[in-house]
Protein backbone atom coordinates (compact mmCIF):
# COMPACT_ATOMS: atom_id res chain seq x y z
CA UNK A 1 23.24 -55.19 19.34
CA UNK A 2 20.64 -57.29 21.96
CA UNK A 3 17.35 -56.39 20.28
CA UNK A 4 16.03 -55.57 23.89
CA UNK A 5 19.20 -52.59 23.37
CA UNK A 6 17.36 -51.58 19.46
CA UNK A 7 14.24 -51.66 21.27
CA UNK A 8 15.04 -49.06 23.39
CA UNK A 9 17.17 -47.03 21.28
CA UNK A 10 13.90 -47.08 18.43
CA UNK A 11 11.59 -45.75 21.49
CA UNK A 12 14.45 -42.56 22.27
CA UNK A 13 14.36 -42.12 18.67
CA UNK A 14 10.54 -42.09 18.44
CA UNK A 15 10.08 -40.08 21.20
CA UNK A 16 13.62 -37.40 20.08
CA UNK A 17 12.16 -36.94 16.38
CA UNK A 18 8.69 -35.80 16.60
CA UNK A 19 10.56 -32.95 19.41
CA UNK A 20 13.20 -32.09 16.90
CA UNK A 21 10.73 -31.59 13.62
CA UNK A 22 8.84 -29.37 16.33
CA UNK A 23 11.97 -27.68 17.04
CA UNK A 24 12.71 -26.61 13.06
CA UNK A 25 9.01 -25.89 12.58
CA UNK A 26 9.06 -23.24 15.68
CA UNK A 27 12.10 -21.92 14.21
CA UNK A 28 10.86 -20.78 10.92
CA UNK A 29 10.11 -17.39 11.39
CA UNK A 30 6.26 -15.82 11.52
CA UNK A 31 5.54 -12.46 10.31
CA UNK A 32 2.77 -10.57 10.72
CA UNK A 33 0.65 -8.85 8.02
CA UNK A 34 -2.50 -5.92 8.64
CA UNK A 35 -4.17 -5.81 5.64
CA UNK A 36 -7.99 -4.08 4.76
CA UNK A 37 -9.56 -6.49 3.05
CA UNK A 38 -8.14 -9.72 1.37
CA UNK A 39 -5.14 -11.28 -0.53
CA UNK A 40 -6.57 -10.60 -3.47
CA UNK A 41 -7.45 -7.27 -2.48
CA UNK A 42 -3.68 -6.07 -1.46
CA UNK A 43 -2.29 -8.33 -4.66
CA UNK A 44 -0.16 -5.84 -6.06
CA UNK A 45 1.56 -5.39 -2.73
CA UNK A 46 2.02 -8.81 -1.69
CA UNK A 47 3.34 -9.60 -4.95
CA UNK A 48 5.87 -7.16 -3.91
CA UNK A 49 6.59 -7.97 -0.61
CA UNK A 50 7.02 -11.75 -1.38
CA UNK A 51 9.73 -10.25 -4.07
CA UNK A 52 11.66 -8.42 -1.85
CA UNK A 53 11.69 -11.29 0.67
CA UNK A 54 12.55 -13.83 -1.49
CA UNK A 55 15.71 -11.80 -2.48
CA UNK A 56 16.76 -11.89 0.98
CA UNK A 57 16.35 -15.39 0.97
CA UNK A 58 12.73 -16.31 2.47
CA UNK A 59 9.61 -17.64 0.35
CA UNK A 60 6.43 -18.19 2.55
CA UNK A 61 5.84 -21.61 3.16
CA UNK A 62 9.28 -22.95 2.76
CA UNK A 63 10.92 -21.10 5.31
CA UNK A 64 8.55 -18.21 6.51
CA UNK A 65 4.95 -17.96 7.45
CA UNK A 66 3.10 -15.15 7.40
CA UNK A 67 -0.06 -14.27 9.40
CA UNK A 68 -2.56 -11.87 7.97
CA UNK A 69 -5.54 -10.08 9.51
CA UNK A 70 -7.66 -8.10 7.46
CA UNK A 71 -9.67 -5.49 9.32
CA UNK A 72 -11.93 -4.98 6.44
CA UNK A 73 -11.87 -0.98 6.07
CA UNK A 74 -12.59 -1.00 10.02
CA UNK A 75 -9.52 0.83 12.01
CA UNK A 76 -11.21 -0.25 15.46
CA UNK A 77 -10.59 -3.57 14.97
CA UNK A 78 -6.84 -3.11 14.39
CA UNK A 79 -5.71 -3.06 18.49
CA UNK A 80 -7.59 -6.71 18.48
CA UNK A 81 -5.77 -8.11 15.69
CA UNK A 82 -2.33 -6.54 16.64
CA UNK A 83 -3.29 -8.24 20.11
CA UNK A 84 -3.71 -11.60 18.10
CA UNK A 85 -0.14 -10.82 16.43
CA UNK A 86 1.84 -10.29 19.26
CA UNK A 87 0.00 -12.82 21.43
CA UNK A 88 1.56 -15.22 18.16
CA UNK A 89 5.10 -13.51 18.55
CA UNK A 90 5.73 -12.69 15.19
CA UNK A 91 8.81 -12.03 14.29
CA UNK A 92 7.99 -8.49 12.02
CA UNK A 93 4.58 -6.62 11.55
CA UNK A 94 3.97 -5.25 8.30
CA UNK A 95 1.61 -2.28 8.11
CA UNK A 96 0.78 -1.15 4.99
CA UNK A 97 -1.07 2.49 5.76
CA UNK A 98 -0.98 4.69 8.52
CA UNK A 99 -3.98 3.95 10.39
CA UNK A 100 -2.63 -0.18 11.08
CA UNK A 101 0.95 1.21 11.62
CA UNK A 102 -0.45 3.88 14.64
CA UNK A 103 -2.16 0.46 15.85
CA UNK A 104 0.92 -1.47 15.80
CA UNK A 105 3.06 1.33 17.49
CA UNK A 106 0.76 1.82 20.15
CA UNK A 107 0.52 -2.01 20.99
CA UNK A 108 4.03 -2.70 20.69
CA UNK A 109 7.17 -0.98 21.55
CA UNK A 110 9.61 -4.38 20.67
CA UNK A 111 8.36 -6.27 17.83
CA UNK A 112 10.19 -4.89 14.42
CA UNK A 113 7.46 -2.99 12.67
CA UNK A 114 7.86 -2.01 8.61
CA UNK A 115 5.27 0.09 7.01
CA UNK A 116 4.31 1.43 3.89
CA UNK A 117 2.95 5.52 4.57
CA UNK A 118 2.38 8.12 2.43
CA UNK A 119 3.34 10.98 4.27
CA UNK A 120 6.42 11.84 6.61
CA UNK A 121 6.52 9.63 9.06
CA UNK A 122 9.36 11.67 11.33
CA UNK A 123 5.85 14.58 11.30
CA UNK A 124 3.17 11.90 11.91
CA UNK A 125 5.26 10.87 14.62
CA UNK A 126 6.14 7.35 13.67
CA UNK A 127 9.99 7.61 13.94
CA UNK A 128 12.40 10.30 15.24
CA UNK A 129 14.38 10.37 11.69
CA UNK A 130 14.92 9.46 8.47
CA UNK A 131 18.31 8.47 8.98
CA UNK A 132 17.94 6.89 12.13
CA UNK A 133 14.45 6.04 12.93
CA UNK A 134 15.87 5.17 16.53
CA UNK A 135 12.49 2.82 17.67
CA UNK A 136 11.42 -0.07 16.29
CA UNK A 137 9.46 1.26 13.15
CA UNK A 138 11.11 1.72 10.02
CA UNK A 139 9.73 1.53 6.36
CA UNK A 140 9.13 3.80 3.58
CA UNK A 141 7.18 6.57 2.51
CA UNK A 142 5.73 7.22 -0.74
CA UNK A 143 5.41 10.90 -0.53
CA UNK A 144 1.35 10.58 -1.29
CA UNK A 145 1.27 14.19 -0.37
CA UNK A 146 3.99 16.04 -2.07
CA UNK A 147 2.41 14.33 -5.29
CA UNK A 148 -1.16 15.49 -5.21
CA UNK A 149 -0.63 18.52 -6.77
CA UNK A 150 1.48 17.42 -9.37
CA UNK A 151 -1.43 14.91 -10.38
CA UNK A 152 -3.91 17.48 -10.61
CA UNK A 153 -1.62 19.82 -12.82
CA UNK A 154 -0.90 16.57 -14.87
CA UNK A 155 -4.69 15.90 -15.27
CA UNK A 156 -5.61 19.70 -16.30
CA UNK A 157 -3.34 19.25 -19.21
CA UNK A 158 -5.01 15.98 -20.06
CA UNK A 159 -8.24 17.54 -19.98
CA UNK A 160 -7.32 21.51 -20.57
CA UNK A 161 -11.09 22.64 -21.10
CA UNK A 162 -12.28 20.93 -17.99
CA UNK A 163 -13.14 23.90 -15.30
CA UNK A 164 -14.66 21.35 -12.18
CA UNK A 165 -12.27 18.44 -11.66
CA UNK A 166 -13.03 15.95 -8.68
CA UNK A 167 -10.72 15.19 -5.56
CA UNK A 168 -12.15 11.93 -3.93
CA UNK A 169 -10.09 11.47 -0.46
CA UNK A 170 -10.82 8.76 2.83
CA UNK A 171 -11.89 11.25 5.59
CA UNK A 172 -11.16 7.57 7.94
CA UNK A 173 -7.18 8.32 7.62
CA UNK A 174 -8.22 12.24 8.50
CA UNK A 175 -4.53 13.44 9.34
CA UNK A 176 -3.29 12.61 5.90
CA UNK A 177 -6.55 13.37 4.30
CA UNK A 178 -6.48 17.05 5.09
CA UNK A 179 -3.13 17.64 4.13
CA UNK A 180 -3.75 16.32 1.16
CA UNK A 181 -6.99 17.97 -0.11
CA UNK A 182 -5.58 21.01 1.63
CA UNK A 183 -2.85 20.90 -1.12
CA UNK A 184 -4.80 20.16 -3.90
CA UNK A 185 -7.18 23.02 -3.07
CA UNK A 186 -4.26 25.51 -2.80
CA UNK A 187 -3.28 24.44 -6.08
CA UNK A 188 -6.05 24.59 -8.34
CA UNK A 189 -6.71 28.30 -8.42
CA UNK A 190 -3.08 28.57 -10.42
CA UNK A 191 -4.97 26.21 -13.07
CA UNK A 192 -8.24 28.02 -13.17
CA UNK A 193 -10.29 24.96 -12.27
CA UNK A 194 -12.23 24.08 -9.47
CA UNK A 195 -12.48 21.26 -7.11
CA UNK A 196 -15.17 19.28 -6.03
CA UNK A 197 -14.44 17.52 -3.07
CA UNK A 198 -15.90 13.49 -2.28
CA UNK A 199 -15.11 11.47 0.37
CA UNK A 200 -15.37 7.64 0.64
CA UNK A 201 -14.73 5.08 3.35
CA UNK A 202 -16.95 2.33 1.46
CA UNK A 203 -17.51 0.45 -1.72
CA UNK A 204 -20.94 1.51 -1.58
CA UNK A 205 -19.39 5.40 -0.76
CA UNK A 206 -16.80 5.36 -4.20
CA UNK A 207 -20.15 4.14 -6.09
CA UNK A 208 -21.95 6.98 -4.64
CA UNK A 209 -19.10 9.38 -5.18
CA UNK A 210 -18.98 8.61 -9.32
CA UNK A 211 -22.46 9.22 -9.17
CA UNK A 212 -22.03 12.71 -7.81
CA UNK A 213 -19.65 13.56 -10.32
CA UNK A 214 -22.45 12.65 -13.17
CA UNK A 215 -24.95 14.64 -11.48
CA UNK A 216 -22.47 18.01 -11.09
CA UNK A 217 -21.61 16.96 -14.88
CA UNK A 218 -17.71 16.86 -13.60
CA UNK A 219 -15.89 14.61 -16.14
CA UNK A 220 -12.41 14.28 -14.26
CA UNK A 221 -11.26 12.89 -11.06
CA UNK A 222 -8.41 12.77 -9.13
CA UNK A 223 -8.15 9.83 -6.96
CA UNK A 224 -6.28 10.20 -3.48
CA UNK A 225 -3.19 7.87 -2.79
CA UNK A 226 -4.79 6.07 0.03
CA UNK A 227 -4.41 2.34 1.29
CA UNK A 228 -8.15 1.87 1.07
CA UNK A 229 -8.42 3.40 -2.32
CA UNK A 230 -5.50 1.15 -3.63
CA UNK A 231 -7.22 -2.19 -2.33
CA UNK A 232 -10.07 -1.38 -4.69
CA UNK A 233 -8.23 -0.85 -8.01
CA UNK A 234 -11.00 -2.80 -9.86
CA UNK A 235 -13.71 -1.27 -8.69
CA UNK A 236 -12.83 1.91 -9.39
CA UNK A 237 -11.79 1.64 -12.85
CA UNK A 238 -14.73 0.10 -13.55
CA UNK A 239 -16.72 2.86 -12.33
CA UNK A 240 -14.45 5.21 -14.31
CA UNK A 241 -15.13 3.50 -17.99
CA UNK A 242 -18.52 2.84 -16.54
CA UNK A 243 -19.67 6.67 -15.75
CA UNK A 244 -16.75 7.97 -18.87
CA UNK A 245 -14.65 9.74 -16.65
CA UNK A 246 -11.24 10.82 -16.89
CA UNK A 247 -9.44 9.30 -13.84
CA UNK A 248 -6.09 10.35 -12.69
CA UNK A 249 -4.60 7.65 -10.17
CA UNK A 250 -1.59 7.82 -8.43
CA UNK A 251 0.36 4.55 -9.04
CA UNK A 252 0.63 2.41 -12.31
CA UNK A 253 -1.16 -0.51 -11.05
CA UNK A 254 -4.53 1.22 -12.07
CA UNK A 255 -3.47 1.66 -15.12
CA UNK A 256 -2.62 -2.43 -16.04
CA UNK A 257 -6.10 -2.83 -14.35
CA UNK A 258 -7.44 -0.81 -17.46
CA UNK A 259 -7.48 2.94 -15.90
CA UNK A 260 -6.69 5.97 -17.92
CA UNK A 261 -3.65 7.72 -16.67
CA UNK A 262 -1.35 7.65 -13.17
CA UNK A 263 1.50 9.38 -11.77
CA UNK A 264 3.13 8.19 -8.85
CA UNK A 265 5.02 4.88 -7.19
CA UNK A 266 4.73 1.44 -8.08
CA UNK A 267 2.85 -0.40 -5.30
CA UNK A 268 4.64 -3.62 -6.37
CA UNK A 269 7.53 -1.80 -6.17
CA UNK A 270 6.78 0.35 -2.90
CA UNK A 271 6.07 -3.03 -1.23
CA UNK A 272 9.67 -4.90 -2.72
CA UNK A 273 11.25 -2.39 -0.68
CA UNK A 274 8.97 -3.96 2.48
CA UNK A 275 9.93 -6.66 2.04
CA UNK A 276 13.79 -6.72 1.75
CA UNK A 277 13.67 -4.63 5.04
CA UNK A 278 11.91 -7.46 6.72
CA UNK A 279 14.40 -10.18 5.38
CA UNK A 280 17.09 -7.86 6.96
CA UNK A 281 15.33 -7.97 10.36
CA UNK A 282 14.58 -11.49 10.25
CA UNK A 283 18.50 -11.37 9.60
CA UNK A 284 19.27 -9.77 12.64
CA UNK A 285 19.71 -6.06 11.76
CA UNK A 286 17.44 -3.93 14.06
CA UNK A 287 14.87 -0.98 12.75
CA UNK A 288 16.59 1.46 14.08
CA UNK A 289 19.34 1.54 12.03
CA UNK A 290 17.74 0.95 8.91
CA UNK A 291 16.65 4.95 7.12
CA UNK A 292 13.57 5.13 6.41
CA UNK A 293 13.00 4.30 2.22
CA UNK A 294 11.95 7.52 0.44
CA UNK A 295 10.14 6.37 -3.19
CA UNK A 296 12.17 8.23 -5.80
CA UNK A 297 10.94 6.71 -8.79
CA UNK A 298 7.82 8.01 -9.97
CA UNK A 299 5.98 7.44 -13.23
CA UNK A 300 3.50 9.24 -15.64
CA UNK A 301 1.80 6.18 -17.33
CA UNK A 302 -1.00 6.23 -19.68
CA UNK A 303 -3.52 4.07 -21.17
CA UNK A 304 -3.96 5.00 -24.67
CA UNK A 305 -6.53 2.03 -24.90
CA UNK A 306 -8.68 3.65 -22.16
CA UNK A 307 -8.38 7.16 -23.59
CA UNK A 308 -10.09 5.96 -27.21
CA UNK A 309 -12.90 4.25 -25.35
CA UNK A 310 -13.48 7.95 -23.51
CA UNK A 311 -13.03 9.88 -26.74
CA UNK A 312 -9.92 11.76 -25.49
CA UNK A 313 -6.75 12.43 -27.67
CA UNK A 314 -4.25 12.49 -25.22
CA UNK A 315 -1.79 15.43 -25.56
CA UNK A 316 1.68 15.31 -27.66
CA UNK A 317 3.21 17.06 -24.75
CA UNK A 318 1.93 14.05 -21.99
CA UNK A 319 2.96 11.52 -24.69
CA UNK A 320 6.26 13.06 -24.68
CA UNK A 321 6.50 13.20 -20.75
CA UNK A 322 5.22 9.70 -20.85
CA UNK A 323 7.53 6.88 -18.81
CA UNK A 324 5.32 4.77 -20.31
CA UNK A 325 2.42 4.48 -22.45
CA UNK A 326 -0.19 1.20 -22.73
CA UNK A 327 -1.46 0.63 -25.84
């Protein structure tokens, strides 16, 4: 070969590479995330939703990225960050909550969107079934509101002579809010207790709403299953073995993080199932075929570590019913 020939063939090449790397990179999928307030915040479910995606083949920063935007407990600056997503074309928007998956509905009626709710989403709207969602929104729901009650009967029997038990809820997501404290208000008179309602929409709010509890002298709280309320798992137990009350939470992760009892859905878990929906999608298999994930496992877990530093002998009958039991 004349070297003025290599020459020129060396230049194509120079010029063909740098084009085809650009090529792959633009090819590896993007995904959107709206979170509330930081990675290590939403830890529980982004440990899940990296699980379920790596089972259908994807791990973030090898071959998928994924963009997040935290709106940091602020729902009216989720239509500006779905903006930023969509102006990115991602791929899939992940929306754990239902305030950031109305957002992401609203904005977009073609990008894939998977949430994470707590309440039927075929009522609230979000899809026109189960079976066949029919849009693009699918997900799953983690029945938050079918469960209340059943934590607040499981609680009672955890503290039987308690008369005033606490219901703190996040008047921000108001739709689900009110169903839920609507429930648990229809179901305490069965138990003989009463409720005291408190509502929170900031860190400085849950601090103020253990303090209410001291003043009324209530010793047991039952924590909604809200997004907000689940990105500030420490926190909250902290303030629990802080003030010595008897929290009941409604998913497990509280209880690793050193809270007393919980009955409900794994978050890790909740978000698994995220994620392998999303790795389907990226796939090529479209929302609207893909039901709608009902959570079906739920757990009773207790801390029996927590319970001695409170002073409470936790009952043979919720040892028995136990799924599992931290010692």
């Amino acid at each position: 070969m004349r070297r003025r020939d290599f020459v020129t063939l060396l230049g194509g090449s120079a010029i063909a590479w740098p084009l085809a790397v650009h090529a792959q990179q633009r090819a590896m999928p993007v995904i959107g995330y709206l979170g509330i307030w930081s990675a290590e915040s939403d830890a529980s479910r982004l440990t899940g939703l990296r699980r379920g995606l790596n089972e259908t083949g994807y791990v973030e920063g090898r071959n998928l990225t994924i963009e997040y935007r935290w709106h940091g407990n602020q729902p009216d600056r989720l239509p500006t960050l779905v903006a930023e997503l969509i102006q990115m074309r991602v791929a899939v928007i992940v929306t754990p909550g239902h305030l950031s998956t109305l957002a992401a509905k609203a904005a977009t009626t073609t990008i894939p969107i998977v949430f994470s709710v707590g309440a039927d989403p075929v009522q609230q709207g979000l899809v026109a079934s189960l079976n066949r969602p029919g849009g693009n929104l699918t997900g799953q729901n983690q029945l938050n509101i079918e469960l209340a009650a059943k934590g607040l009967a499981l609680l009672h029997e955890l503290v039987p002579s308690t008369t005033t038990i606490g219901f703190l809820g996040n008047p921000t997501n108001s739709m689900i809010d009110e169903l839920v404290t609507r429930d648990v208000l229809a179901a305490a008179p069965a138990m003989g207790i009463r409720i005291q309602i408190l509502k929170a929409t900031t860190d400085r709010e849950i601090a103020a709403a253990f303090e209410s509890l001291v003043q009324a002298r209530t010793g047991a709280l039952l924590v909604g299953n809200d997004a907000f309320f689940n990105s500030r798992i420490e926190q909250i137990v902290a303030l629990a073995a802080h003030h010595a009350i008897a929290v009941m939470y409604a998913s497990p992760e509280f209880i690793v993080a050193g809270g007393l009892i919980s009955y409900g859905a794994s978050l890790t878990e909740a978000y698994r199932q995220v994620g392998l929906y999303v790795g389907r999608i990226l796939k090529g298999e479209k929302p609207a075929d893909l039901p709608v994930f009902q959570a079906s496992k739920f757990e009773l877990v207790i801390n029996l570590k927590t319970a001695r530093a409170l002073g409470l002998a936790i009952p043979a009958k919720l040892l028995a019913l136990a799924d599992r039991v931290i010692e």
